[in-house]
C-alpha atoms as a PDB file:
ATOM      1  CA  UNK A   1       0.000   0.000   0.000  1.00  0.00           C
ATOM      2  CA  UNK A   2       1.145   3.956  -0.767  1.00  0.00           C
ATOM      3  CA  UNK A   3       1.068   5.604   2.005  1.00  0.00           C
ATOM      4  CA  UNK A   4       2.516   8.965   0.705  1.00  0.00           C
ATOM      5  CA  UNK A   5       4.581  11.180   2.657  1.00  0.00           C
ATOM      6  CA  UNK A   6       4.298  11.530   6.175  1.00  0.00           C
ATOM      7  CA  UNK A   7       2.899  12.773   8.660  1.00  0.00           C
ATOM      8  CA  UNK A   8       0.046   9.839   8.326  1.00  0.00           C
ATOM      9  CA  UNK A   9      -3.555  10.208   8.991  1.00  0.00           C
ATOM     10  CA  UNK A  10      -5.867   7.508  10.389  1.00  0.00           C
ATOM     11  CA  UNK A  11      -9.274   7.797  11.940  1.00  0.00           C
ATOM     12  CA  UNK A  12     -11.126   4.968  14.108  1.00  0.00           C
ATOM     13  CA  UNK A  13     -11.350   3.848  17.782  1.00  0.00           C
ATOM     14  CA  UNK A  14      -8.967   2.999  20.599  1.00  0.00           C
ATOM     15  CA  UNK A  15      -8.471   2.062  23.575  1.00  0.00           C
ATOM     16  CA  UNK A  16      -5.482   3.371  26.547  1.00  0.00           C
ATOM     17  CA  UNK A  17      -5.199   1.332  29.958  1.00  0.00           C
ATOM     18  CA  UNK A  18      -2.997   3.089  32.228  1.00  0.00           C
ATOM     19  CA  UNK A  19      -0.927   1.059  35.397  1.00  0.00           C
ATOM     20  CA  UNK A  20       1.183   2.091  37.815  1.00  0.00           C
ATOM     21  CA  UNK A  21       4.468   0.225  37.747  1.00  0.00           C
ATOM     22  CA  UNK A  22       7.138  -0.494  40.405  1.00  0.00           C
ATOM     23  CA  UNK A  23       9.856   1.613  39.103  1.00  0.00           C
ATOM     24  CA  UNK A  24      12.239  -0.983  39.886  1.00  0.00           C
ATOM     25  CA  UNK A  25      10.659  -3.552  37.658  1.00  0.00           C
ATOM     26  CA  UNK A  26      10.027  -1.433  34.878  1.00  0.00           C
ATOM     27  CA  UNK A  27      13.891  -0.542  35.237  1.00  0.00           C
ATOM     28  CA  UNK A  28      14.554  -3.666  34.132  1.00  0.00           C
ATOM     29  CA  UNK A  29      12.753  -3.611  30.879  1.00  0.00           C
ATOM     30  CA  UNK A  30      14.233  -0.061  29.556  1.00  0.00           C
ATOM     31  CA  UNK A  31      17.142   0.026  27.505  1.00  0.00           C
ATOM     32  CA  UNK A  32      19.955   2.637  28.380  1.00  0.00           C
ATOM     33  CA  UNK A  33      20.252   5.769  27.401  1.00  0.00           C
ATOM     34  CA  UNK A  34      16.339   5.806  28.424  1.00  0.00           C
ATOM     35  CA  UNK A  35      15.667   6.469  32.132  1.00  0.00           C
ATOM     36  CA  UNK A  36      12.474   5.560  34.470  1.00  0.00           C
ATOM     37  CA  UNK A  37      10.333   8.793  35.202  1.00  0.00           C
ATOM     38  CA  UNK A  38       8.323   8.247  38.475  1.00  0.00           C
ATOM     39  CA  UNK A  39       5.081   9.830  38.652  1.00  0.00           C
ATOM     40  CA  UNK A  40       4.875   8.863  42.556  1.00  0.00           C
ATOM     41  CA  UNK A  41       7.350   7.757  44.802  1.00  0.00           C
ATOM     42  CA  UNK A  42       8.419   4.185  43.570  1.00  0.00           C
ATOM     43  CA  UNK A  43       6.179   3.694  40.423  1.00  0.00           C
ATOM     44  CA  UNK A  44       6.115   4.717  36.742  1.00  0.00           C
ATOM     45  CA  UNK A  45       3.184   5.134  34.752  1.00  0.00           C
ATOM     46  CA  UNK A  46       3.099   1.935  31.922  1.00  0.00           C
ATOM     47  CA  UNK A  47      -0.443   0.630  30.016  1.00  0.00           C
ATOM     48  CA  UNK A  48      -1.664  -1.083  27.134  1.00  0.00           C
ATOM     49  CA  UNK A  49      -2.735   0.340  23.778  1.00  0.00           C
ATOM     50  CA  UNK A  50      -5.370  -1.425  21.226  1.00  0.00           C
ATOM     51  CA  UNK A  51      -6.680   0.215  17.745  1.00  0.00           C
ATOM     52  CA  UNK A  52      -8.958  -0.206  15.598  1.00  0.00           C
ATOM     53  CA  UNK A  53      -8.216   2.132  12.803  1.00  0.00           C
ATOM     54  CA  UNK A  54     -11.215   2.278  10.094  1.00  0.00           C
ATOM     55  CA  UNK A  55      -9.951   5.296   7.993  1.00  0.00           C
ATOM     56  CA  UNK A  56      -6.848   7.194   6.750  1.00  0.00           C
ATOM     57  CA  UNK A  57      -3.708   6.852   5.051  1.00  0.00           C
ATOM     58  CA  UNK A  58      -3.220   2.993   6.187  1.00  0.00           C
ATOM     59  CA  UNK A  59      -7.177   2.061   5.398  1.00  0.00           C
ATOM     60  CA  UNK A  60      -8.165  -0.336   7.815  1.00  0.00           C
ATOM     61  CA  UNK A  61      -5.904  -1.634  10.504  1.00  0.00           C
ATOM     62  CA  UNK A  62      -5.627  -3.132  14.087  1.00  0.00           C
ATOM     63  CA  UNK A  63      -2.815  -2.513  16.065  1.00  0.00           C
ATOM     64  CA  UNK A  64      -1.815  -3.454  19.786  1.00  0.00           C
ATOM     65  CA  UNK A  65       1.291  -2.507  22.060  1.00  0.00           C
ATOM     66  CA  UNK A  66       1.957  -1.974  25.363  1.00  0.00           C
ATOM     67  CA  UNK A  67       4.344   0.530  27.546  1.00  0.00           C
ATOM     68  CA  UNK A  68       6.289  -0.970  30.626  1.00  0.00           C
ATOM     69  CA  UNK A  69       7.181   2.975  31.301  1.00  0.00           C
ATOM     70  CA  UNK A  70       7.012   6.717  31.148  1.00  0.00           C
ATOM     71  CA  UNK A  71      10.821   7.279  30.755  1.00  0.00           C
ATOM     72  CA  UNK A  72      12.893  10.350  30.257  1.00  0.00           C
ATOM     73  CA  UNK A  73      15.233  11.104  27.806  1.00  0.00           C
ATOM     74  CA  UNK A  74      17.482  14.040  28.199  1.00  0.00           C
ATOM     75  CA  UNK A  75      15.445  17.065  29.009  1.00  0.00           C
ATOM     76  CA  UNK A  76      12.247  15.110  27.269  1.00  0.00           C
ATOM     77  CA  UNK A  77       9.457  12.234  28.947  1.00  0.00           C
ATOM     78  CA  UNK A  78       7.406  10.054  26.960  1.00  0.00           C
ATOM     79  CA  UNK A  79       6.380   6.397  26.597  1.00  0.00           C
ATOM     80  CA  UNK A  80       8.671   3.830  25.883  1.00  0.00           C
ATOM     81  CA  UNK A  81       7.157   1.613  23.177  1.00  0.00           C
ATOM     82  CA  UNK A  82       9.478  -1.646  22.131  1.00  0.00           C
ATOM     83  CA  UNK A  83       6.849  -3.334  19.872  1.00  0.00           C
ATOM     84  CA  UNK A  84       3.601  -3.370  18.280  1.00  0.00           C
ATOM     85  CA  UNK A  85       1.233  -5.894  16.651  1.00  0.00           C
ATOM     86  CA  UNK A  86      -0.668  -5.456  13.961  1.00  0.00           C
ATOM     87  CA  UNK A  87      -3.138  -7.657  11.348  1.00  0.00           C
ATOM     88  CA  UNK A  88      -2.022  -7.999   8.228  1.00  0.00           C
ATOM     89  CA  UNK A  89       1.901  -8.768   6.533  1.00  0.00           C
ATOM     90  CA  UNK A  90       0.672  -6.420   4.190  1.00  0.00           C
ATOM     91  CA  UNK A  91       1.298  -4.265   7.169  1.00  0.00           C
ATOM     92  CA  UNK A  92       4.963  -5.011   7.621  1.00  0.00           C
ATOM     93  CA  UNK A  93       6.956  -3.674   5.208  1.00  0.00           C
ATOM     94  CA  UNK A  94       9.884  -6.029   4.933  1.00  0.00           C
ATOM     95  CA  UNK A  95       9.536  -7.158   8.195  1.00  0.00           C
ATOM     96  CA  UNK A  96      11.401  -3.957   9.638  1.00  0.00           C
ATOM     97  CA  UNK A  97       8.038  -1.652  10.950  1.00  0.00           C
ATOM     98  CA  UNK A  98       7.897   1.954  11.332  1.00  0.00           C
ATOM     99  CA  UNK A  99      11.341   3.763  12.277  1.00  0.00           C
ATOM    100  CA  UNK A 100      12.807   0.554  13.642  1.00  0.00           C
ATOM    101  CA  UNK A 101      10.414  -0.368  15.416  1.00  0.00           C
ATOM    102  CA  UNK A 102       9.442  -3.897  15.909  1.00  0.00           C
ATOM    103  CA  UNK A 103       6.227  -4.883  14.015  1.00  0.00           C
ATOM    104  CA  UNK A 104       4.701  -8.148  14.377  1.00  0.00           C
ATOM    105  CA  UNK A 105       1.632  -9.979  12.879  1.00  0.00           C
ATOM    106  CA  UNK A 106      -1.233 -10.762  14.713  1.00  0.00           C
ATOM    107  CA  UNK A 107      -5.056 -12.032  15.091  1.00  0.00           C
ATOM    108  CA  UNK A 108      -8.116  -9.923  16.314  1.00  0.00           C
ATOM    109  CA  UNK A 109     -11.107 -10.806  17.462  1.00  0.00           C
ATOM    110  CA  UNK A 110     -13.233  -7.568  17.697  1.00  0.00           C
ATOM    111  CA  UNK A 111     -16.718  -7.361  19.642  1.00  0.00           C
ATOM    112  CA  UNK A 112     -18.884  -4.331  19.701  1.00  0.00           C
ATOM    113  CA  UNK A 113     -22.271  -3.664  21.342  1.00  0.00           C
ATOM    114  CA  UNK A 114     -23.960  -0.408  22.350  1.00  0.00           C
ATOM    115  CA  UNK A 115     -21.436   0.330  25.732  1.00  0.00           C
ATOM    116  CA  UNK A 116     -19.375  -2.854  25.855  1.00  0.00           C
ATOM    117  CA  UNK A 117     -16.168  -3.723  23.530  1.00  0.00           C
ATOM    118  CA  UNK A 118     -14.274  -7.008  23.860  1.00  0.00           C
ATOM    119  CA  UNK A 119     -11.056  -8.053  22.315  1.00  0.00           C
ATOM    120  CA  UNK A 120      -8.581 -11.128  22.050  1.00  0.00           C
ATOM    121  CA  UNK A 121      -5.324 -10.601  20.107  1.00  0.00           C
ATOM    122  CA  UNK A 122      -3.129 -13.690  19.074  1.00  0.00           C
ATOM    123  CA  UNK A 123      -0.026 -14.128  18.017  1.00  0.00           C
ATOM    124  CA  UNK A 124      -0.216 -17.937  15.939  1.00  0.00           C
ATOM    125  CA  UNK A 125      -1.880 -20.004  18.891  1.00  0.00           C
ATOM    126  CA  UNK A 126      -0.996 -17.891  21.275  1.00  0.00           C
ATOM    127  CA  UNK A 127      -3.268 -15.756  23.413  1.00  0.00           C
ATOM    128  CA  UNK A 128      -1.747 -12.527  24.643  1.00  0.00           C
ATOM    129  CA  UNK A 129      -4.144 -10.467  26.180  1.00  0.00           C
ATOM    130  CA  UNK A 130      -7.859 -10.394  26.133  1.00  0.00           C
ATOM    131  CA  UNK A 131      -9.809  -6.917  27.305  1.00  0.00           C
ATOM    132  CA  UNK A 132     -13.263  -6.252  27.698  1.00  0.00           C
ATOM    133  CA  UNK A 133     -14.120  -2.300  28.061  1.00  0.00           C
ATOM    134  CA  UNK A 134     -17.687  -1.136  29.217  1.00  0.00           C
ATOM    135  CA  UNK A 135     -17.891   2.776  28.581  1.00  0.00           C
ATOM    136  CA  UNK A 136     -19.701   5.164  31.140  1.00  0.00           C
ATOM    137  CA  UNK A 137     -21.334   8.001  30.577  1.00  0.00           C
ATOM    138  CA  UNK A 138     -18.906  10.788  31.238  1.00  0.00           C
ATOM    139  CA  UNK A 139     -17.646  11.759  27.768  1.00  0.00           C
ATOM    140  CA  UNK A 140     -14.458  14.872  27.467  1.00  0.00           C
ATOM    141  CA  UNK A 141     -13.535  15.772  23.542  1.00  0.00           C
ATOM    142  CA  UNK A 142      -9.869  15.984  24.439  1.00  0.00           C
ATOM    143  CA  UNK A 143      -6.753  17.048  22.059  1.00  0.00           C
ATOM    144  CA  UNK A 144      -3.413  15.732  22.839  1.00  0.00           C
ATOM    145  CA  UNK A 145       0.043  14.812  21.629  1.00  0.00           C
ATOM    146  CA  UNK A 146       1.836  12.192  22.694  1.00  0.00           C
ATOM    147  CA  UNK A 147       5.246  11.339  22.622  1.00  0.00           C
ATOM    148  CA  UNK A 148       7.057   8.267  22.080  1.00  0.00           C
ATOM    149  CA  UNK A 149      10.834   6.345  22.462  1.00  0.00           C
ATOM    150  CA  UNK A 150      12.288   3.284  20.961  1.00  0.00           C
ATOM    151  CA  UNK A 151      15.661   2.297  21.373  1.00  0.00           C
ATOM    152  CA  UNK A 152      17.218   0.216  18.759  1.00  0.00           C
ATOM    153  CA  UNK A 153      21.105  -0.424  18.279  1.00  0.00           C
ATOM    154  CA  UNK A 154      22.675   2.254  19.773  1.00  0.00           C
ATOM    155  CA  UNK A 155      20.099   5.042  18.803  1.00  0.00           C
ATOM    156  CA  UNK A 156      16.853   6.875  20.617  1.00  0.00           C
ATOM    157  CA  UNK A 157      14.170   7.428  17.771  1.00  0.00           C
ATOM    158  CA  UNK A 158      11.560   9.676  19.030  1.00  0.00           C
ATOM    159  CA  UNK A 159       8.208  10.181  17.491  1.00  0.00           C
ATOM    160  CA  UNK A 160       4.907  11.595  17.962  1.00  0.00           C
ATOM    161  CA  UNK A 161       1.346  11.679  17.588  1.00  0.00           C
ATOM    162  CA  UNK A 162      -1.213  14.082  17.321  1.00  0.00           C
ATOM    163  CA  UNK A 163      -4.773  12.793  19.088  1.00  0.00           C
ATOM    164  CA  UNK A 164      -8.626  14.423  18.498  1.00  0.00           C
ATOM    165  CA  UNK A 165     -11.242  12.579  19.941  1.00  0.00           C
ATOM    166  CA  UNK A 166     -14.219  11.885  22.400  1.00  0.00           C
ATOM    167  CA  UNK A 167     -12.614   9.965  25.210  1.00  0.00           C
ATOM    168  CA  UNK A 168     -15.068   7.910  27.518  1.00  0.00           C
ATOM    169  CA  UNK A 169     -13.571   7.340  31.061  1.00  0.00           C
ATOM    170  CA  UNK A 170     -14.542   3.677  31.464  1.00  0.00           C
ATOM    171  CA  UNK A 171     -13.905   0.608  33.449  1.00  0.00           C
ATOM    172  CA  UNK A 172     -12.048  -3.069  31.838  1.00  0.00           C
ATOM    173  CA  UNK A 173     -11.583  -6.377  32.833  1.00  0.00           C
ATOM    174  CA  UNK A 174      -8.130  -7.489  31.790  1.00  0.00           C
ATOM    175  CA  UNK A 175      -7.040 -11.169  31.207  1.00  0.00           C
ATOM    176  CA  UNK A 176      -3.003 -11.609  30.569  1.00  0.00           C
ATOM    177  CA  UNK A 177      -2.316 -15.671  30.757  1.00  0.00           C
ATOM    178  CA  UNK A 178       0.733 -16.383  32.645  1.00  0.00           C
ATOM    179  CA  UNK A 179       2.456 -17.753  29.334  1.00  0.00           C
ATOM    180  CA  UNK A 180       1.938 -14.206  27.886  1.00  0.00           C
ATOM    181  CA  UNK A 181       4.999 -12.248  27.646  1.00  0.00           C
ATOM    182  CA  UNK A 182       2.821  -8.915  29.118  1.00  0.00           C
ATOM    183  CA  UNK A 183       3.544 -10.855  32.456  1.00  0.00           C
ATOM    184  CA  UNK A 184       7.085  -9.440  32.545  1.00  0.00           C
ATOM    185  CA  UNK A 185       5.497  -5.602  32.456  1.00  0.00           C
ATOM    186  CA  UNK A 186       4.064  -5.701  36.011  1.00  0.00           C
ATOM    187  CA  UNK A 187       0.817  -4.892  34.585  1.00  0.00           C
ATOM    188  CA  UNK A 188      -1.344  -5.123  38.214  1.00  0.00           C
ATOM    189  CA  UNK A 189      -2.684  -1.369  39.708  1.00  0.00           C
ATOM    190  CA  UNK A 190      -4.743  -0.297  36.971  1.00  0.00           C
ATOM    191  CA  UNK A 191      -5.248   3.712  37.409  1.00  0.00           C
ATOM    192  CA  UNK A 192      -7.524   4.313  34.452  1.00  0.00           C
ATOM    193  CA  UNK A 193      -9.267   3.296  31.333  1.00  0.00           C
ATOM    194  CA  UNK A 194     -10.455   5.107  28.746  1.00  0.00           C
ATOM    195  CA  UNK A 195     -12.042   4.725  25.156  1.00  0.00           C
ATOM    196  CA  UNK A 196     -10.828   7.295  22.405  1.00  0.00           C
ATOM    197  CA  UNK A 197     -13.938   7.505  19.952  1.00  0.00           C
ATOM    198  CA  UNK A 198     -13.899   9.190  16.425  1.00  0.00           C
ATOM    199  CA  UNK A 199     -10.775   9.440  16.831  1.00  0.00           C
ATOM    200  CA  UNK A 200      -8.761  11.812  14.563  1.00  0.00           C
ATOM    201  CA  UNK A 201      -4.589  10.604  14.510  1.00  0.00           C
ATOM    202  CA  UNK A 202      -1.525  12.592  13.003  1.00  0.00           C
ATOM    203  CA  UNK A 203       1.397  10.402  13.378  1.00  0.00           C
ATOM    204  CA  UNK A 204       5.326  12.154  12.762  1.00  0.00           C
ATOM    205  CA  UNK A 205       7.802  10.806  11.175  1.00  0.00           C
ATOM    206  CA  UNK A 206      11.035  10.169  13.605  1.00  0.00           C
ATOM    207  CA  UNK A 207      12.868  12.868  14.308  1.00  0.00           C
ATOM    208  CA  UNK A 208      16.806  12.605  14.551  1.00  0.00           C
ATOM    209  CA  UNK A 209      18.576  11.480  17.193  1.00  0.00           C
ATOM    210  CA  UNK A 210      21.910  10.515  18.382  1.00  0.00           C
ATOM    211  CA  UNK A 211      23.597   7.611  16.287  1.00  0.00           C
ATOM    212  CA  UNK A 212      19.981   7.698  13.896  1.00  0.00           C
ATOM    213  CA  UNK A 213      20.573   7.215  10.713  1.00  0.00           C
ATOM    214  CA  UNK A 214      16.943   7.762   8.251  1.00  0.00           C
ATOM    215  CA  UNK A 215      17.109   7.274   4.933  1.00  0.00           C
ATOM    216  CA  UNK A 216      14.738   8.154   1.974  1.00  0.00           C
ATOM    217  CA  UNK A 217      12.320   5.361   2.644  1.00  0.00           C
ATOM    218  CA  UNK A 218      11.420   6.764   5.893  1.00  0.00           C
ATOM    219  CA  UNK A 219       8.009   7.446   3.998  1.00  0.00           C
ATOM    220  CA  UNK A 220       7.383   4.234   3.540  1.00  0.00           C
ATOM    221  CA  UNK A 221       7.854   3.582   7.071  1.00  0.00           C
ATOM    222  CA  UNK A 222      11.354   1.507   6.740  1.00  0.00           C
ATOM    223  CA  UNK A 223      14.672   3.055   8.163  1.00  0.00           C
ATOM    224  CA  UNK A 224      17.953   1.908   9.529  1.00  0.00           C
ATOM    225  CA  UNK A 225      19.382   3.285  13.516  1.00  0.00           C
ATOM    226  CA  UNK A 226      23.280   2.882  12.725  1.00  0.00           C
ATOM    227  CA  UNK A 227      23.543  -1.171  12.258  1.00  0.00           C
ATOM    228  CA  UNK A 228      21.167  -3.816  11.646  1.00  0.00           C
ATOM    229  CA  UNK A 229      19.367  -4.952  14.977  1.00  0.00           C
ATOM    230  CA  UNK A 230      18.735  -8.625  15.382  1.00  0.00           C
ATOM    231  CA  UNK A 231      15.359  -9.766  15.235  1.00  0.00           C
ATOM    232  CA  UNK A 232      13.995  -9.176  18.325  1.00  0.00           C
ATOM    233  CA  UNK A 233      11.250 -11.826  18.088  1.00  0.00           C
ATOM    234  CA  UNK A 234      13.030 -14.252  16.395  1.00  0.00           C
ATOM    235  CA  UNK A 235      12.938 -15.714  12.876  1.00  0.00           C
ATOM    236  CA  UNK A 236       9.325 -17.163  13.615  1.00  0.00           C
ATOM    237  CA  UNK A 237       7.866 -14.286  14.712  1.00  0.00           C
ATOM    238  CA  UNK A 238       6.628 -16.292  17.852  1.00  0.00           C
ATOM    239  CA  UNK A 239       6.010 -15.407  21.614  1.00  0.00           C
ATOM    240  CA  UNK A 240       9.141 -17.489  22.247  1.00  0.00           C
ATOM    241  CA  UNK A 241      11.333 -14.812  20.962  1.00  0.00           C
ATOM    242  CA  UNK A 242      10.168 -12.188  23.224  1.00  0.00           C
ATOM    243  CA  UNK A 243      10.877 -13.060  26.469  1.00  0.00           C
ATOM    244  CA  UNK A 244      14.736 -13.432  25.631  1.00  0.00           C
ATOM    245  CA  UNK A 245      14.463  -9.798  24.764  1.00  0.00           C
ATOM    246  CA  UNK A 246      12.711  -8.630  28.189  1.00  0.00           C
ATOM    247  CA  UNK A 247      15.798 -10.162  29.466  1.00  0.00           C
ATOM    248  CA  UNK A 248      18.372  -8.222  27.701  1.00  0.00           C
ATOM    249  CA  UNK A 249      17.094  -5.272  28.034  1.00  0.00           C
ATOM    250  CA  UNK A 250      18.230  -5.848  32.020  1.00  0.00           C
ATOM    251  CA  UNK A 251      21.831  -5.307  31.664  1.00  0.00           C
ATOM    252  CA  UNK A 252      21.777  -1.900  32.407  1.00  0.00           C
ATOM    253  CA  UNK A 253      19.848  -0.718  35.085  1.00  0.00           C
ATOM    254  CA  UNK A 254      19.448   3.520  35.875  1.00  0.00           C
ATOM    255  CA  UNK A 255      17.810   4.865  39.373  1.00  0.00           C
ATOM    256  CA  UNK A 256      14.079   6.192  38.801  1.00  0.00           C
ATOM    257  CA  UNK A 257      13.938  10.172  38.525  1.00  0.00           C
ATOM    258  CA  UNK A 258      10.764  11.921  39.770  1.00  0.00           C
ATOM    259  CA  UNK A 259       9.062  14.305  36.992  1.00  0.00           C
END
């Protein structure tokens, strides 16, 4: 698909759980030079993200990743992000994602009804999370950018996106099974969830960082950081391949700053 030249537009419906997250933990899963922002003594703010996106330059599209961690970078905080999942290979662009960042293929099994929205997402066989959302009443149109990190070789890619929507404050049940590699995020004190309807997205290209090296193709979402990275979810594209990368990310630990 031709997406054009970014920034990229896409319309549809999400969802953002927000967690606190023992600082300490989360340490463990962000890569140096990133740092753990507290946003209360001894926890960091990390969640899950979900998408359904029905309009705009990608057409139609789900996507799902999570975010062990508000983190700090420099003089700058926003969410680290070290994968996302989406539907279709068509989606994938040889297998590299947008601005390095990992992109994998996955199932989803959407359910909507008036107030209610439920949704597994697979990866093969596997189950990795299932979430069922009831909205409440209490509906803010909000406007909102948020920003984003991804370490990959030795580089910090930083992005953003632009958000327009009515956002439903709303209560979830969510199921992780202990074989899903969300376990390692420490996923436990939810704080809030919310449902982001008509939805209006700008998404940025990267901007440049230390050691970041984008090339032309950047609009078609493909770009090298310095070196090749390794796969970080092995050649199968499995669950299996994951949890070896939570564990690297651990050789570098950095104390928790306050914002």
């Amino acid at each position: 698909m031709s997406r054009g030249r970014p920034p990229w537009s896409l319309g549809g419906y999400c969802m953002m759980i927000f967690y606190l997250v023992s600082s300490r933990q989360a340490a463990e899963l962000v890569p140096s030079p990133l740092e753990v922002s507290e946003v209360v003594p001894g926890a960091t703010l990390g969640g899950l993200y979900a998408a359904l996106y029905q309009t705009g330059d990608f057409g139609t599209l789900s996507e799902f990743s999570a975010f062990p961690a508000l983190v700090r970078y420099e003089k700058r905080r926003g969410f680290f992000v070290p994968f996302s999942m989406v539907e279709s290979r068509d989606d994938l662009p040889g297998y590299k994602g947008a601005w390095g960042l990992r992109k994998e293929c996955a199932s989803f099994e959407w359910q909507e009804t008036k107030d209610h929205y439920h949704l597994n997402v697979l990866c093969g066989t596997q189950r990795i999370v299932s979430i069922d959302l009831n909205t409440r009443r209490l509906t803010l149109p909000i406007r909102i950018s948020f920003p984003f990190f991804h370490v990959r070789s030795r580089g910090v890619i930083s992005y953003h996106a632009d958000y327009a929507a009515r956002v439903h404050l709303s209560s979830s049940n969510v199921d992780i099974p202990p074989e899903s590699p969300l376990t390692e995020y420490g996923l436990k004190r939810k704080v809030m969830t919310t449902l982001w309807e008509s939805t209006k997205i700008l998404l940025h290209p990267p901007e440049s960082e230390r050691n970041v090296v984008i090339p032309e193709g950047v609009s078609e979402g493909i770009f090298r950081v310095g070196c090749e990275q390794p796969d970080l979810w092995g050649a199968s594209g499995s669950v299996e391949g994951f949890r070896p990368v939570l564990s690297s990310r651990r050789k570098e630990r950095r104390k928790p700053m306050m914002v």
